[in-house]
N, C-alpha and C. Protein backbone atom coordinates (compact mmCIF):
# COMPACT_ATOMS: atom_id res chain seq x y z
N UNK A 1 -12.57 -44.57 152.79
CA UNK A 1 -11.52 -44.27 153.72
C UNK A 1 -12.13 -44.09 155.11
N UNK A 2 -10.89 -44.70 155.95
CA UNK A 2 -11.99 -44.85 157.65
C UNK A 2 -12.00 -43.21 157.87
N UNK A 3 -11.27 -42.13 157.45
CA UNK A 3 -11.24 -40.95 157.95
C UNK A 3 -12.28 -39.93 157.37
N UNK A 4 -12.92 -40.56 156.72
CA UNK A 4 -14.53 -39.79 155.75
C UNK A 4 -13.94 -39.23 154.93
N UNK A 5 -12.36 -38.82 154.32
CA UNK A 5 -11.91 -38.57 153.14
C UNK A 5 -12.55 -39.40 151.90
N UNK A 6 -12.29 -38.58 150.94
CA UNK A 6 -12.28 -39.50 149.52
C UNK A 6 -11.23 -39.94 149.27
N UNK A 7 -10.94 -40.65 147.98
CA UNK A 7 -9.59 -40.80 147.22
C UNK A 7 -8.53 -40.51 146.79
N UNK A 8 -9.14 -39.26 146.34
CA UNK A 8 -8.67 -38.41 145.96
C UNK A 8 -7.39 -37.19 146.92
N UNK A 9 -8.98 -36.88 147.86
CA UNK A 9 -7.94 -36.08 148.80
C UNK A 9 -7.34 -37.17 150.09
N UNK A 10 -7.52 -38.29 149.63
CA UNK A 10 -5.79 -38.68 150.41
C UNK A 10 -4.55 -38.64 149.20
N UNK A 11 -4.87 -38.71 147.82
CA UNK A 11 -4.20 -38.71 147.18
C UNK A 11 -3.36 -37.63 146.97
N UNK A 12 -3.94 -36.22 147.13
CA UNK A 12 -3.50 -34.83 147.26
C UNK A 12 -2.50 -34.58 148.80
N UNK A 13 -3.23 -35.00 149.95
CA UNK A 13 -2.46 -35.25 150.98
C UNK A 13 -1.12 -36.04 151.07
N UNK A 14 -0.89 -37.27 150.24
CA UNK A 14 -0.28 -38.06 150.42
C UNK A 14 0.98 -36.96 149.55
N UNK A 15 0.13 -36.74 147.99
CA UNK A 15 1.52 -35.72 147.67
C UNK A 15 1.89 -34.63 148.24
N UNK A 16 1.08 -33.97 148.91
CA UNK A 16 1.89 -32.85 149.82
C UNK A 16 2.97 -33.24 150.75
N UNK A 17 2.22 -34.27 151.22
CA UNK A 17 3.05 -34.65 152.24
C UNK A 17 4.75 -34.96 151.87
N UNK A 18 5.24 -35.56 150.48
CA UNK A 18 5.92 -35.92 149.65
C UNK A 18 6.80 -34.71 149.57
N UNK A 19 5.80 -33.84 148.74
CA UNK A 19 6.50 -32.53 148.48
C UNK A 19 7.40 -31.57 149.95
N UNK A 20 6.67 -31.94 151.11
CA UNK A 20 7.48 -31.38 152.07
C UNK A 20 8.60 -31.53 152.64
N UNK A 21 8.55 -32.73 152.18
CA UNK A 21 10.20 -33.40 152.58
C UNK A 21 11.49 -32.67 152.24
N UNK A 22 12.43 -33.15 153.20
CA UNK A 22 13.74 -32.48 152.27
C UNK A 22 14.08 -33.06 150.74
N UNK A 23 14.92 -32.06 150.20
CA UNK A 23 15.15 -32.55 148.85
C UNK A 23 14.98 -33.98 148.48
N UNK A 24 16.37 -34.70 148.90
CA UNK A 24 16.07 -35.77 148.02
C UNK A 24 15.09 -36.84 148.92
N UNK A 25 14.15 -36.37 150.29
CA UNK A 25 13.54 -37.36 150.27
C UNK A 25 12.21 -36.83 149.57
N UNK A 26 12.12 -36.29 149.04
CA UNK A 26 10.82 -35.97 148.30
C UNK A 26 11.00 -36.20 146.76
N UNK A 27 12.60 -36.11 146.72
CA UNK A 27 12.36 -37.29 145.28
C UNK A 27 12.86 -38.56 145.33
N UNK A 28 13.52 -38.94 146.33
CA UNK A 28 12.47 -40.86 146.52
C UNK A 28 11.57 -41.14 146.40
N UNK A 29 10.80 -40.18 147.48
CA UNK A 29 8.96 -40.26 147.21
C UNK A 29 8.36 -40.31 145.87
N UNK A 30 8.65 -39.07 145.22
CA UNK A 30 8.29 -38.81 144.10
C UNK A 30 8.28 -40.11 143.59
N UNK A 31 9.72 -40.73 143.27
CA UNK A 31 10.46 -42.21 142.14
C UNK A 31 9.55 -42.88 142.67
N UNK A 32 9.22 -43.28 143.95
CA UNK A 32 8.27 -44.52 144.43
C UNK A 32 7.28 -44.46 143.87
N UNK A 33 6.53 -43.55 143.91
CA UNK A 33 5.18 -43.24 143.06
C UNK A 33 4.97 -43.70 142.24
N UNK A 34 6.42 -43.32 141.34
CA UNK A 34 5.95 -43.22 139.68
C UNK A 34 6.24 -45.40 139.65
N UNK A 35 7.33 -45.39 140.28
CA UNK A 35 7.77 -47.04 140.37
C UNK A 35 5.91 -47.62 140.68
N UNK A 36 5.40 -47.57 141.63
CA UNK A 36 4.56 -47.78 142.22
C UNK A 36 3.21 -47.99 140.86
N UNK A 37 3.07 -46.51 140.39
CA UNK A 37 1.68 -46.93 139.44
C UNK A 37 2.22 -47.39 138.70
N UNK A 38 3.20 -47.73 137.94
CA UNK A 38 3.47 -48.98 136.68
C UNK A 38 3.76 -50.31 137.31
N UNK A 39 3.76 -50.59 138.30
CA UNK A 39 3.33 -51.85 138.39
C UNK A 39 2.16 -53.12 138.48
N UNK A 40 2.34 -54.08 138.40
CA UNK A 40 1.55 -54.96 137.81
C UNK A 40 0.75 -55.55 138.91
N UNK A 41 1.38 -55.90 140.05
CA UNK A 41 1.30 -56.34 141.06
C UNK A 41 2.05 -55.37 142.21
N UNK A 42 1.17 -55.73 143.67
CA UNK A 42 1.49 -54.62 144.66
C UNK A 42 3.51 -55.06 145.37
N UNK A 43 4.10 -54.63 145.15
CA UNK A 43 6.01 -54.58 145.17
C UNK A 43 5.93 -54.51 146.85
N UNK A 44 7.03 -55.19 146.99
CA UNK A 44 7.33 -55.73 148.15
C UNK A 44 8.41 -54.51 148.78
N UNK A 45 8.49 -54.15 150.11
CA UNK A 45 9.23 -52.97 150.48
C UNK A 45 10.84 -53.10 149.65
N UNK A 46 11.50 -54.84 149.49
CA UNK A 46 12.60 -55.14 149.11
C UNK A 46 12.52 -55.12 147.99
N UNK A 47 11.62 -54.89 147.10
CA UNK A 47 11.80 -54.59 145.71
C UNK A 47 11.59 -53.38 144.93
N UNK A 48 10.89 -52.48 146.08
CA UNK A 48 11.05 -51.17 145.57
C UNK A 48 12.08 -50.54 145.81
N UNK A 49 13.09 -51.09 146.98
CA UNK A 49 14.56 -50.52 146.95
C UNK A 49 15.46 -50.87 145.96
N UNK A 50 15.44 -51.75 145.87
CA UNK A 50 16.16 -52.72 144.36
C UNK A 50 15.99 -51.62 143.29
N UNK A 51 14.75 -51.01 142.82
CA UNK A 51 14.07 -50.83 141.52
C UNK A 51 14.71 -49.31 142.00
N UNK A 52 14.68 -48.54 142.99
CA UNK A 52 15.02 -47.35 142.99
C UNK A 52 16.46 -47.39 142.94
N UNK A 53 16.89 -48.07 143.44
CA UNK A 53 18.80 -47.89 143.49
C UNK A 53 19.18 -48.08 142.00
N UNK A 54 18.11 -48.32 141.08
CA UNK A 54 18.80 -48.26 139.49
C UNK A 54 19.08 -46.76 139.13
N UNK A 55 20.27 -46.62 138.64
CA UNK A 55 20.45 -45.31 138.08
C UNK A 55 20.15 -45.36 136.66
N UNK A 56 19.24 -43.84 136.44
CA UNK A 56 19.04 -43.29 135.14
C UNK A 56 19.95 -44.01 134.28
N UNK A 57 19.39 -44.43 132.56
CA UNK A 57 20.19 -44.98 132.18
C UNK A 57 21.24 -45.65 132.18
N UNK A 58 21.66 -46.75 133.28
CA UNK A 58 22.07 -47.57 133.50
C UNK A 58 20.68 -49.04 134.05
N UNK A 59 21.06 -50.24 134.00
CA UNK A 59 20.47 -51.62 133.85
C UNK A 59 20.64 -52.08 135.26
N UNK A 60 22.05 -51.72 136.07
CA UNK A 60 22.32 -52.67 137.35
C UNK A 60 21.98 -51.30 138.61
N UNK A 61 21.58 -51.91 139.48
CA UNK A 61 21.29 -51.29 140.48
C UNK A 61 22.79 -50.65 141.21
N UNK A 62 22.91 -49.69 141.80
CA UNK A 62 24.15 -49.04 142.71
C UNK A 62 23.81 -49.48 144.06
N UNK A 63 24.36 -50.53 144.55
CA UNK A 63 24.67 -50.74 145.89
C UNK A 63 24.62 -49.47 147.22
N UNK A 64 25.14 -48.63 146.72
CA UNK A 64 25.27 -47.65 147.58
C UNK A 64 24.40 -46.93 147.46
N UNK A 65 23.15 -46.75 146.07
CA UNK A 65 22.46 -46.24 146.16
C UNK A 65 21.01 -46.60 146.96
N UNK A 66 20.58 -47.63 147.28
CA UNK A 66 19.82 -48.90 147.80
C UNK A 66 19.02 -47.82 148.96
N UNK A 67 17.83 -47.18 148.85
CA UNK A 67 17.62 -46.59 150.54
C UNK A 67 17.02 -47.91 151.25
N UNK A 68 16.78 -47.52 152.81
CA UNK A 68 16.58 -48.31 153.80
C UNK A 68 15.18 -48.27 153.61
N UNK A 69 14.56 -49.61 153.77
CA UNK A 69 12.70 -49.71 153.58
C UNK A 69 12.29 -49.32 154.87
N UNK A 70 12.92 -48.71 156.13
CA UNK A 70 12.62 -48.34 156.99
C UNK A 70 12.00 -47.13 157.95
């Protein structure tokens, strides 16, 4: 890391940083994460919105649920 950190503690940073958020943006964060290490290949900003707007036990994504990759 260019900042003389390890791995690790950007990894600890990155979740604090997560955890500080307001509610539910710290569990977007959170969902991204978890979306994030099970994948196979590195996900495109438009497909991790796709993959998060799926609701719990349901198959089709909620339109309205969709956040902005912005």
């Amino acid at each position: 890391m260019s900042t003389g950190l390890e791995l690790g503690d950007v990894y600890d940073e990155t979740i604090e940083g997560i955890k500080a958020q307001d509610g539910d943006k710290s569990r977007l964060g959170m969902a991204a994460l978890m979306w994030i290490s099970h994948t196979e290949r590195p996900l495109r900003a438009d497909e991790l919105c796709h993959d998060l707007a799926v609701q719990l036990g349901f198959t089709d994504p909620d339109d309205g649920n969709t956040p902005c990759p912005h």
